[in-house]
N, C-alpha and C. Protein backbone atom coordinates (compact mmCIF):
# COMPACT_ATOMS: atom_id res chain seq x y z
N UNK A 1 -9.83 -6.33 -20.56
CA UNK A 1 -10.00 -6.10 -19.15
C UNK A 1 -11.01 -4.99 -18.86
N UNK A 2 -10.90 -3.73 -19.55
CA UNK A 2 -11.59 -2.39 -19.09
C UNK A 2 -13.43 -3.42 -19.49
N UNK A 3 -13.79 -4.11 -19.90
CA UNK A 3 -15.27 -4.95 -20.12
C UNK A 3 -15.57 -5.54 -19.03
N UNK A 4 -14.79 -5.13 -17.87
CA UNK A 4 -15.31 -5.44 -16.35
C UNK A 4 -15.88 -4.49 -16.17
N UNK A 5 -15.53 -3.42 -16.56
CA UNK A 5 -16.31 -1.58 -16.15
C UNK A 5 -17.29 -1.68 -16.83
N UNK A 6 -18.55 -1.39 -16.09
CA UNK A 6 -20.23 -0.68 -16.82
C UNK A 6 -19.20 0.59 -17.62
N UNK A 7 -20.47 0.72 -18.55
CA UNK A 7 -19.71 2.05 -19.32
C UNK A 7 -20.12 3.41 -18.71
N UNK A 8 -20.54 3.24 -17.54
CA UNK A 8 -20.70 4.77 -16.65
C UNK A 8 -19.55 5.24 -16.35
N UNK A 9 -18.34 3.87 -15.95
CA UNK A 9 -17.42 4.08 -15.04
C UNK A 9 -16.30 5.58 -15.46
N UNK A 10 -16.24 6.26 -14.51
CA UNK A 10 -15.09 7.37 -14.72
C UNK A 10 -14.12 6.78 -13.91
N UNK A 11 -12.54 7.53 -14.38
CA UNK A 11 -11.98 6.89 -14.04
C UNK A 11 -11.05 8.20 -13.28
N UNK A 12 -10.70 7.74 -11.83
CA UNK A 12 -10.24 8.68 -10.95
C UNK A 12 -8.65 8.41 -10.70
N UNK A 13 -8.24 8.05 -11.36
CA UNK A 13 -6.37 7.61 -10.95
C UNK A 13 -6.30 6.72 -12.50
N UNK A 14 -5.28 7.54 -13.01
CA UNK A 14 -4.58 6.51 -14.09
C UNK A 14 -3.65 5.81 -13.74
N UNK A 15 -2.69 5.27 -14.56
CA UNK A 15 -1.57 4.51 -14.36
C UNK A 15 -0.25 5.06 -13.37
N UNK A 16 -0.05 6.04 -14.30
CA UNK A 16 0.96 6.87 -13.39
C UNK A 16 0.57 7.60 -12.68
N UNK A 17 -0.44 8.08 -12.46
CA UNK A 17 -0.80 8.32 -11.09
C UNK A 17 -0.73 7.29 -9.83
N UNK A 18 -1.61 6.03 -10.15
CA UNK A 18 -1.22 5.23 -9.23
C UNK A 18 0.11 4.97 -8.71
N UNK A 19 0.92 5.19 -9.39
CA UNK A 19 2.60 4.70 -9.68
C UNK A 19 2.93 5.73 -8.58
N UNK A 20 2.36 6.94 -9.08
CA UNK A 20 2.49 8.01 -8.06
C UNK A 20 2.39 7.46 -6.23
N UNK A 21 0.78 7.20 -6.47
CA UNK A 21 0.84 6.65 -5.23
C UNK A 21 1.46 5.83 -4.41
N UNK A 22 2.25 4.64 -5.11
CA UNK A 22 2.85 3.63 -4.65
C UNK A 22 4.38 4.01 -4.46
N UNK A 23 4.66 4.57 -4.97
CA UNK A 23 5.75 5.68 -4.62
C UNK A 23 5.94 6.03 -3.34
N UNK A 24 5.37 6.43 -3.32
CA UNK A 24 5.11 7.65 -1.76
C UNK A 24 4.69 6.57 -0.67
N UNK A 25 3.37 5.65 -0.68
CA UNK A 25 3.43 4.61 -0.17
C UNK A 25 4.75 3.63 0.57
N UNK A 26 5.06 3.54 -0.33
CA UNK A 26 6.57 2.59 -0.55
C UNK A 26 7.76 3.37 0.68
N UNK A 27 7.63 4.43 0.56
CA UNK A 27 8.81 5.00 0.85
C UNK A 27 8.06 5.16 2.76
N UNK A 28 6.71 5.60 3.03
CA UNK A 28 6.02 5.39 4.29
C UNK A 28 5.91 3.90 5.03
N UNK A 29 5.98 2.72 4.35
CA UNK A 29 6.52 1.39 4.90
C UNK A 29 8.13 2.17 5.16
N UNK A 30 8.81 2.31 4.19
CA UNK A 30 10.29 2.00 4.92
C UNK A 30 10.24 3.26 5.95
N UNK A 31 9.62 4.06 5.90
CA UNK A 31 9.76 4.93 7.28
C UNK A 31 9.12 4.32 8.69
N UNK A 32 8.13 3.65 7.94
CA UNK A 32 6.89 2.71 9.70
C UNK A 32 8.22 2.03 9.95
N UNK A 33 9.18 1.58 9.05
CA UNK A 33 10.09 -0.01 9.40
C UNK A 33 11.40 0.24 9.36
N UNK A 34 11.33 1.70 9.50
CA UNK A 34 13.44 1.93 9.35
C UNK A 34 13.97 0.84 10.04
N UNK A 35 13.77 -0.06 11.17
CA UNK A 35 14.54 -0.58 12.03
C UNK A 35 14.22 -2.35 11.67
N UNK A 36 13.33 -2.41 10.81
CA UNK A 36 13.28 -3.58 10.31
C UNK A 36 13.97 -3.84 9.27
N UNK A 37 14.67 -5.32 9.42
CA UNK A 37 15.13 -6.00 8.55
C UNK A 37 14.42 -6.71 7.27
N UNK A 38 13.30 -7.03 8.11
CA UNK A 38 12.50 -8.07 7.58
C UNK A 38 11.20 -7.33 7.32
N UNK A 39 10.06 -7.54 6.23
CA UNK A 39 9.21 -6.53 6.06
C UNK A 39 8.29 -7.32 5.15
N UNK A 40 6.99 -7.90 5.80
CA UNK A 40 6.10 -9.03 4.54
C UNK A 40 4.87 -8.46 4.08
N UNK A 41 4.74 -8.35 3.18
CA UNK A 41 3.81 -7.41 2.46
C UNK A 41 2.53 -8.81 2.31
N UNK A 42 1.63 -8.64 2.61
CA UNK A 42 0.18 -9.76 3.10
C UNK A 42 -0.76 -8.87 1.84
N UNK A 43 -0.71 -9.12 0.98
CA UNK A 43 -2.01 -8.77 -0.34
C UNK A 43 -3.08 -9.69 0.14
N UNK A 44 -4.56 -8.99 -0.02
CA UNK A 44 -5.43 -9.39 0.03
C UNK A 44 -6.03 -9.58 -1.04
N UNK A 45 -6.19 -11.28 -1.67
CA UNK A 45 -6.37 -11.24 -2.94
C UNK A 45 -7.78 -10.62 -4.13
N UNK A 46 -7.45 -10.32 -4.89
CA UNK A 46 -6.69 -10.11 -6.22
C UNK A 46 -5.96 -8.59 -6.06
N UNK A 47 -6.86 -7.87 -6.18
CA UNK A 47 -5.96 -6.87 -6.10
C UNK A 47 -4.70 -6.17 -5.10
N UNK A 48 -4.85 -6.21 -3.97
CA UNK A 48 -4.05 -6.43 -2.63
C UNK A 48 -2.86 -7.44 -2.81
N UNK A 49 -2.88 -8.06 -3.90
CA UNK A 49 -1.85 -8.97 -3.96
C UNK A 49 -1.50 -8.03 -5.00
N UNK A 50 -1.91 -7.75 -5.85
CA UNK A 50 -1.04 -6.82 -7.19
C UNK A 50 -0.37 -6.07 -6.28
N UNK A 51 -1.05 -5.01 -5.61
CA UNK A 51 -0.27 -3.74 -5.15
C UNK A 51 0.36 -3.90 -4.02
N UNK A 52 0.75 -5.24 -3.41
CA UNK A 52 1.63 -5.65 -2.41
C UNK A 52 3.01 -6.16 -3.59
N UNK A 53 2.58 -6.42 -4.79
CA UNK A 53 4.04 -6.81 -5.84
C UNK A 53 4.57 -5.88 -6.55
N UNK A 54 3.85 -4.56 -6.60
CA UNK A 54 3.99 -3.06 -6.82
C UNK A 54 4.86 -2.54 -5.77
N UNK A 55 4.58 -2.80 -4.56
CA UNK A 55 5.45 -2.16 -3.56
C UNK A 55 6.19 -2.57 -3.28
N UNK A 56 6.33 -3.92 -3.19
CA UNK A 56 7.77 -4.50 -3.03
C UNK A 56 8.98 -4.43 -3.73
N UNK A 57 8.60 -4.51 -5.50
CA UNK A 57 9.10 -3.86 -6.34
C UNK A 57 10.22 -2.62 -6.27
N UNK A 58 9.04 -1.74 -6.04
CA UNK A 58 9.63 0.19 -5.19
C UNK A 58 10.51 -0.15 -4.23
N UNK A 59 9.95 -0.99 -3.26
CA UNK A 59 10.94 -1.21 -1.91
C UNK A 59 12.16 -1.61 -2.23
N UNK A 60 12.01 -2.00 -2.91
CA UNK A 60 13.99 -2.70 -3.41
C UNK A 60 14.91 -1.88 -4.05
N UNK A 61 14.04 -1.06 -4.90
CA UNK A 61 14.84 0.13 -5.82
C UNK A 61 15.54 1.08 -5.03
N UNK A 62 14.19 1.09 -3.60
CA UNK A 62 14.93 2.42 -2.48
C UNK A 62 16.32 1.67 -1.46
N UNK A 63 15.59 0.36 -1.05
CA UNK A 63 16.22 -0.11 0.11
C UNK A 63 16.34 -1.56 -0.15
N UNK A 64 18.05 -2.06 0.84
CA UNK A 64 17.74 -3.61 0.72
C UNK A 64 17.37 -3.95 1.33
N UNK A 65 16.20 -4.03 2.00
CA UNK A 65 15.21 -4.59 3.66
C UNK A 65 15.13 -6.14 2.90
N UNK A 66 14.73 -7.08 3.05
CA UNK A 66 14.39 -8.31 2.66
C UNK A 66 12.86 -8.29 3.21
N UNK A 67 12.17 -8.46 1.61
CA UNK A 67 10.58 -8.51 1.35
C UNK A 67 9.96 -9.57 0.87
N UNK A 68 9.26 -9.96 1.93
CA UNK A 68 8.53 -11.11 1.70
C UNK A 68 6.89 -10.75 1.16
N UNK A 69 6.50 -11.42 0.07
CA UNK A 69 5.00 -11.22 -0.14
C UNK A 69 4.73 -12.47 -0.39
N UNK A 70 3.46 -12.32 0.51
CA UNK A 70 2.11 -13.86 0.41
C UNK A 70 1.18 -13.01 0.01
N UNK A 71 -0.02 -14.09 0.04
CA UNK A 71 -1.23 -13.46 -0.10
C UNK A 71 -2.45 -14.31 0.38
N UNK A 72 -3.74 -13.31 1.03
CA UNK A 72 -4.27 -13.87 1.73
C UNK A 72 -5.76 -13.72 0.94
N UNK A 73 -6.20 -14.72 1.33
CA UNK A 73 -7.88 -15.07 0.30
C UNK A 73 -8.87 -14.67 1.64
N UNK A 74 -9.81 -13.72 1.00
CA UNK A 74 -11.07 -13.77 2.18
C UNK A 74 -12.40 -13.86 1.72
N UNK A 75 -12.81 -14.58 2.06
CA UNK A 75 -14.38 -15.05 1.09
C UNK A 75 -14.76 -13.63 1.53
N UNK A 76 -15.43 -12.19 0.49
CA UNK A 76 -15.74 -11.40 0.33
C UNK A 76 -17.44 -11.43 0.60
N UNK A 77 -18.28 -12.50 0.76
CA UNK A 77 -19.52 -12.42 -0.24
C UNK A 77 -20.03 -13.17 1.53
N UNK A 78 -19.37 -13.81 2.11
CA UNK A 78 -19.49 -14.61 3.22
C UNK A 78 -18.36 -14.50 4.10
N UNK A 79 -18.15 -13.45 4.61
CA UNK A 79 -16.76 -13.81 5.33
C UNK A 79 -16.69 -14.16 6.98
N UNK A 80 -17.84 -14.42 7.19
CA UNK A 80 -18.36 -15.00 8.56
C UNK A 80 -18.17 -17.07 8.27
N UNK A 81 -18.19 -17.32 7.18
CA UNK A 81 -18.38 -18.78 6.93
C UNK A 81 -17.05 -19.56 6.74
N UNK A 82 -15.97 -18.93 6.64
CA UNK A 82 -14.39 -19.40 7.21
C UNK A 82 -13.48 -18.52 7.38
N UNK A 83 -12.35 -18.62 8.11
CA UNK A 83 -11.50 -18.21 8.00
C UNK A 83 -10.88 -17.69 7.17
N UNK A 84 -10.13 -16.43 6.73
CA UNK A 84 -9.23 -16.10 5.43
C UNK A 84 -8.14 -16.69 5.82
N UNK A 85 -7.95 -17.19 4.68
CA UNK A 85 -6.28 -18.36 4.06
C UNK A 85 -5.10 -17.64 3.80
N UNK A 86 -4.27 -17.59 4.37
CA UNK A 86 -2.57 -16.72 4.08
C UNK A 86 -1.79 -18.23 2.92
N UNK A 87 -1.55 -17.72 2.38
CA UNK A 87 -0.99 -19.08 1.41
C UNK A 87 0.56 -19.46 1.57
N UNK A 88 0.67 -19.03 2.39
CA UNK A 88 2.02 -19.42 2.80
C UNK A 88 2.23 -18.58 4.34
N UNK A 89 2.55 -19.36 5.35
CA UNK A 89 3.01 -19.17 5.97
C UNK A 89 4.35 -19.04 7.31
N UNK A 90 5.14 -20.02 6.62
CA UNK A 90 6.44 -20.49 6.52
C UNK A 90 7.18 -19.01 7.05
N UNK A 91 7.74 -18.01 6.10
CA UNK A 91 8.37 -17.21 6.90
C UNK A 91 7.61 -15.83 7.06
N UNK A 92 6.27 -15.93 7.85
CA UNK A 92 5.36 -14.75 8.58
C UNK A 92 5.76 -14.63 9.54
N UNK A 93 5.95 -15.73 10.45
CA UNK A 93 6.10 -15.47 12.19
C UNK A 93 7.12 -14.88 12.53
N UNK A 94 6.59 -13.53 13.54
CA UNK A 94 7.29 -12.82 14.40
C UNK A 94 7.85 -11.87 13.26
N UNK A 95 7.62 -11.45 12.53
CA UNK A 95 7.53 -10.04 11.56
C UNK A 95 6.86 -8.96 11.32
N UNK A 96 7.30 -7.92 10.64
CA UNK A 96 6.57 -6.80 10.68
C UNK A 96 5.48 -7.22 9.12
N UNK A 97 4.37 -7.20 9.64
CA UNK A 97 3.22 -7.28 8.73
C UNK A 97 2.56 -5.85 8.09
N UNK A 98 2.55 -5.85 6.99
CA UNK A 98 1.63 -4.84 5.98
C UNK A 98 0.87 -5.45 5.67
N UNK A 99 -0.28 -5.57 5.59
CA UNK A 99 -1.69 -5.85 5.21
C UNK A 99 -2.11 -4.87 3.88
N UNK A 100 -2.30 -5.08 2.91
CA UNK A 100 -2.35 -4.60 1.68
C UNK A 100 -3.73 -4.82 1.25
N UNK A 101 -4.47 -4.02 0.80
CA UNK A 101 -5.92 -3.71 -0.10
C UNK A 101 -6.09 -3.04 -0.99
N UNK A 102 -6.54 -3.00 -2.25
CA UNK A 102 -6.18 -1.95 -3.42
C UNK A 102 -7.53 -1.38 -2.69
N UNK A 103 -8.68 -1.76 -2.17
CA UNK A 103 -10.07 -0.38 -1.91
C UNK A 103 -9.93 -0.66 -0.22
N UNK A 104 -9.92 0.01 0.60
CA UNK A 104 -10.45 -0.15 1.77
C UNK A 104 -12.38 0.64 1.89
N UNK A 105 -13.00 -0.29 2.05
CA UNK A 105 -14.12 0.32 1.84
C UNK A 105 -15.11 0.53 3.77
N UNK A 106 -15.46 -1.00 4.16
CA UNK A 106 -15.92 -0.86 5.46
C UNK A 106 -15.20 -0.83 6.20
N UNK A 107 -14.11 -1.92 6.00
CA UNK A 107 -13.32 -2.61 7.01
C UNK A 107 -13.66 -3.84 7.40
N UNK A 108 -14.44 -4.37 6.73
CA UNK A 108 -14.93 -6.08 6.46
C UNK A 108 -13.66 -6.88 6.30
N UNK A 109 -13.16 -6.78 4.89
CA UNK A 109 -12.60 -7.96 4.71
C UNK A 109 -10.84 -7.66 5.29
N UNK A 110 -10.45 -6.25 5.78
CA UNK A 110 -9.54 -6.13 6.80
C UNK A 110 -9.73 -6.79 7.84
N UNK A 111 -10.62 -6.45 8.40
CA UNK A 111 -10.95 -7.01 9.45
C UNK A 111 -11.04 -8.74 10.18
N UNK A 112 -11.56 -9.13 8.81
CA UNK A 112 -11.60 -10.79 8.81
C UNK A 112 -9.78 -11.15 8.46
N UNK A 113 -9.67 -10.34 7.74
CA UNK A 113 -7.95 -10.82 7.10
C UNK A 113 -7.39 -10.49 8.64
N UNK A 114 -7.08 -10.30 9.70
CA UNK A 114 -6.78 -9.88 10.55
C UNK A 114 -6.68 -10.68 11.57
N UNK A 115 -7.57 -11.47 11.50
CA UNK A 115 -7.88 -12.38 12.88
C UNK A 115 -7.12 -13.30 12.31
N UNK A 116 -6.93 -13.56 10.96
CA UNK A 116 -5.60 -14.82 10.70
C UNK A 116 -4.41 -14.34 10.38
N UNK A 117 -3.99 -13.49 11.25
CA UNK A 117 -2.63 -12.90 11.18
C UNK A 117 -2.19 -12.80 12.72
N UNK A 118 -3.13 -12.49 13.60
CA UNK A 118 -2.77 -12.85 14.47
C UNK A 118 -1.78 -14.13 15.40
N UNK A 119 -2.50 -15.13 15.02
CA UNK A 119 -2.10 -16.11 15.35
C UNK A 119 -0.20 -16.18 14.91
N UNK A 120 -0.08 -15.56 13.77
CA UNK A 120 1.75 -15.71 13.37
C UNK A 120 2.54 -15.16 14.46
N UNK A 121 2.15 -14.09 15.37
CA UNK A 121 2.48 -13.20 16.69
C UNK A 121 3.61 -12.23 15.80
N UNK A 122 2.88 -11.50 14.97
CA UNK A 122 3.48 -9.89 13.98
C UNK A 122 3.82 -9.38 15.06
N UNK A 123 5.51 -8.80 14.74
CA UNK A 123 5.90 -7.70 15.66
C UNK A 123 5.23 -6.34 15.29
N UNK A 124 4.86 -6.19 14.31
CA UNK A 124 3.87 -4.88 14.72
C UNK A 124 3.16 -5.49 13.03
N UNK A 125 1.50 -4.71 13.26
CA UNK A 125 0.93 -4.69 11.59
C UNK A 125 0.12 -3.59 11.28
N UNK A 126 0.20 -3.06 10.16
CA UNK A 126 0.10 -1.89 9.39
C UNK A 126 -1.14 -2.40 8.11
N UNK A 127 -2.08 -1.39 7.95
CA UNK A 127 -2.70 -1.35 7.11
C UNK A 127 -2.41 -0.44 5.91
N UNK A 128 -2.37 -0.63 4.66
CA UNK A 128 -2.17 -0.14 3.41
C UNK A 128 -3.27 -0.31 2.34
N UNK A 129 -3.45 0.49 1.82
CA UNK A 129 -4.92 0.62 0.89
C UNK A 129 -4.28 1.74 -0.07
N UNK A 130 -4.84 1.31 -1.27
CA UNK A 130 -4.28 2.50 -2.82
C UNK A 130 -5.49 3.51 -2.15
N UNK A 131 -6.65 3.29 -2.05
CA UNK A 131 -7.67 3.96 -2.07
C UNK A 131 -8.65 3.91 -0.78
N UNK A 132 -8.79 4.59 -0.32
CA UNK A 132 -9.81 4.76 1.05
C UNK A 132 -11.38 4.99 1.12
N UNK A 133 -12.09 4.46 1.40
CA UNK A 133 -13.47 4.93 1.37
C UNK A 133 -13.43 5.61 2.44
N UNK A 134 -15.07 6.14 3.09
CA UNK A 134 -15.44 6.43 4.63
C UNK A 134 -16.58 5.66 4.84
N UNK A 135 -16.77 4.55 4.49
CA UNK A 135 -17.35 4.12 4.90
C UNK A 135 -17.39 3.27 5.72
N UNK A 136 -16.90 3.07 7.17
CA UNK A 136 -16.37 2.14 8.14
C UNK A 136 -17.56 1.61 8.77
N UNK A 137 -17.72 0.17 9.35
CA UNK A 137 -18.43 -0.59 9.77
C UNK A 137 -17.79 -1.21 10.90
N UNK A 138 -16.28 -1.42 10.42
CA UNK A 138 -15.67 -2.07 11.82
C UNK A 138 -14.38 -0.95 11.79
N UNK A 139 -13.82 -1.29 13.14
CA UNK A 139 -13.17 -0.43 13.93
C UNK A 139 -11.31 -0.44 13.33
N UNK A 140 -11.39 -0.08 11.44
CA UNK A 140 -9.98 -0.63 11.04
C UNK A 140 -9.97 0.33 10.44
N UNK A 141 -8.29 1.16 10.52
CA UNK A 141 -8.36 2.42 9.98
C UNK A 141 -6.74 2.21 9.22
N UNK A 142 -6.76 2.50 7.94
CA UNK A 142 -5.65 2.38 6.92
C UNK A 142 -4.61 3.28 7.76
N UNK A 143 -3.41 2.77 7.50
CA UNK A 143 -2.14 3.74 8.22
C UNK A 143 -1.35 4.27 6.89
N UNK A 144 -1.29 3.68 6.42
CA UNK A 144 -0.71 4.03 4.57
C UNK A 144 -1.85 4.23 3.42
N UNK A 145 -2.12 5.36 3.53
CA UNK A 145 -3.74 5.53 2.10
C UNK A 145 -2.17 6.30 1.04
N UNK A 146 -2.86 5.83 -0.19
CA UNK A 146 -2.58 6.68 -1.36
C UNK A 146 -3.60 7.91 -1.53
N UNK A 147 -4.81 7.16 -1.63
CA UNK A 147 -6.19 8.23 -1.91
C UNK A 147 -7.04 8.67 -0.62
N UNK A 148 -7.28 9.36 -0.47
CA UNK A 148 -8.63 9.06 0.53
C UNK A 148 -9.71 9.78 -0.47
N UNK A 149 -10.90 9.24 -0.17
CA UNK A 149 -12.15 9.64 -1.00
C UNK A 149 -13.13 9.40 -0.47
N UNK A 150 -13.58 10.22 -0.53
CA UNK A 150 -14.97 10.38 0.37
C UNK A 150 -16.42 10.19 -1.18
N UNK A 151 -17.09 8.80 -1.27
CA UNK A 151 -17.95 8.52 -2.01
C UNK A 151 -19.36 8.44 -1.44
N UNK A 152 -20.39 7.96 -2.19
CA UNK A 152 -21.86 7.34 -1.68
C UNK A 152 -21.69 5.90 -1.31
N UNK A 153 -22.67 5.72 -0.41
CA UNK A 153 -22.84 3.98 -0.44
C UNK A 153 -23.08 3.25 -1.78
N UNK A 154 -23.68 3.92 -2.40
CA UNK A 154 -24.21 3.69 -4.00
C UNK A 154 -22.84 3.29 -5.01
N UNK A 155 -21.92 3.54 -4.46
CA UNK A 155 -20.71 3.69 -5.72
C UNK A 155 -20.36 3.30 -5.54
N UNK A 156 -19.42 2.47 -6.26
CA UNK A 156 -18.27 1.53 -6.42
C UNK A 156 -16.86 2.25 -6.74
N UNK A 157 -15.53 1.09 -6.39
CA UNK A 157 -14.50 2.04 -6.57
C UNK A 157 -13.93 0.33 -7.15
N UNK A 158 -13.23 0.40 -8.14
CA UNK A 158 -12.29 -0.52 -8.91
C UNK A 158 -11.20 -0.34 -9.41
N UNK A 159 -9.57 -0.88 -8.91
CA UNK A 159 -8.97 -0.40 -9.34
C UNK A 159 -8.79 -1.44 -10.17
N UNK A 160 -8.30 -1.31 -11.46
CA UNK A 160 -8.17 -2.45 -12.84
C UNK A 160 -6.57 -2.68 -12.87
N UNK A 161 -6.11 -3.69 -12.87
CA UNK A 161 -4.46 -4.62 -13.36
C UNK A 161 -4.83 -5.32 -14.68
N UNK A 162 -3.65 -5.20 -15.19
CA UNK A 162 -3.73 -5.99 -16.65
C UNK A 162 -2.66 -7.21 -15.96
N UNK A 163 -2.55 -8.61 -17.13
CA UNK A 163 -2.27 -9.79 -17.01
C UNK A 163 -0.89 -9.85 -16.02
N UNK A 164 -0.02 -8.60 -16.49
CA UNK A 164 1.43 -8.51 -15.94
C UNK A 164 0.75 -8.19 -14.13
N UNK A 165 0.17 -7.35 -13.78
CA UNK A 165 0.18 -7.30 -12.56
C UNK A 165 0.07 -5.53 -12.40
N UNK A 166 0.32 -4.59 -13.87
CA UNK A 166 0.69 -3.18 -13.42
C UNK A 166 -0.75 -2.63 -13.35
N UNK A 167 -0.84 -1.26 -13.45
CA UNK A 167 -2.06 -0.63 -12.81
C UNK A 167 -2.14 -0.34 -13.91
N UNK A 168 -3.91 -0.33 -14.43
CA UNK A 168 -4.67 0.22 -15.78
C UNK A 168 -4.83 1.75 -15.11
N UNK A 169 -5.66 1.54 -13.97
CA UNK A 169 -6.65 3.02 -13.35
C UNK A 169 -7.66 2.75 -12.46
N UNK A 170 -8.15 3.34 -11.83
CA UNK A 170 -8.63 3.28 -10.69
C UNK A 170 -10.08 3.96 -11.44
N UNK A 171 -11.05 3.64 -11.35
CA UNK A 171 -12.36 3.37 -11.78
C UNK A 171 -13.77 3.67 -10.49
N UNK A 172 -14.24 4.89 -11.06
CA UNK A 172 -15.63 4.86 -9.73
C UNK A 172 -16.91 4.81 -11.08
N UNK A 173 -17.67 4.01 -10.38
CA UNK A 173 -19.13 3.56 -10.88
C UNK A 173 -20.23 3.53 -9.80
């Protein structure tokens, strides 16, 4: 897996650090949702779907809320040319939505993931990101950061999962 990283890459969050983060994370959903029963964690795929199965995980150890995770596809490269896909949408409607991203970088592919969440009519929705850029383009601001980091346009931020789904490290190039 780490042969996805150029060999420049340093690496800014290890494993348990991240763990760290999702921790603390975890426990700020059940505070946004003390009064919810119901609580669907929306990963934006690939990684956004890992760390929406990371938190749900945590969420159960603390609390019995009943946690639902889907996950939603957003053409990254074109996201003006369809809609992003929720892969299940069966029990979304009329719930409290987390929107999950392992990088929040512009607010692109939040943003597109967004307009197809609407339509379910979320009693309230929350943004979650392991890691924060500043680099905003559209008007979407994380409510749950693990990191915030202030980078160049030039750099990249990657956080790496191995086959199981857990966190390698969080990676800037």
């Amino acid at each position: 897996m780490t042969n996805l990283l150029p060999k420049d890459a340093q690496k800014i969050l290890s494993s348990q650090q991240i763990e760290q983060k999702i921790n603390r994370m975890a426990l700020e959903i059940l505070e946004l949702h003390y009064k919810s029963s119901d609580i669907v964690l929306l990963g934006i795929e690939n990684g956004g779907y890992h760390l929406a199965g990371l938190l749900a995980k945590k969420i159960k150890t603390i609390q019995r809320n009943h946690i639902h995770i889907a996950s939603i596809k957003v053409n990254k490269e074109a996201p003006y040319s369809e809609l992003a896909q929720i892969n299940d949408t069966k029990d979304l409607y009329s719930k409290a939505i987390i929107l999950i991203d392992d990088v929040g970088n512009s607010g692109s592919t939040l943003f597109h993931a967004l307009q197809s969440i609407y339509p379910l009519h979320p009693l309230s929705i929350h943004v979650a990101v392991l890691i924060d850029r500043t680099h905003k383009r559209f008007p979407i601001k994380a409510d749950i950061i693990g990191l915030d980091l202030a980078t160049t346009l030039t750099e990249h931020i990657y956080v790496l999962f191995n086959e199981n789904g857990s966190p390698e490290g969080a990676y800037i190039f």
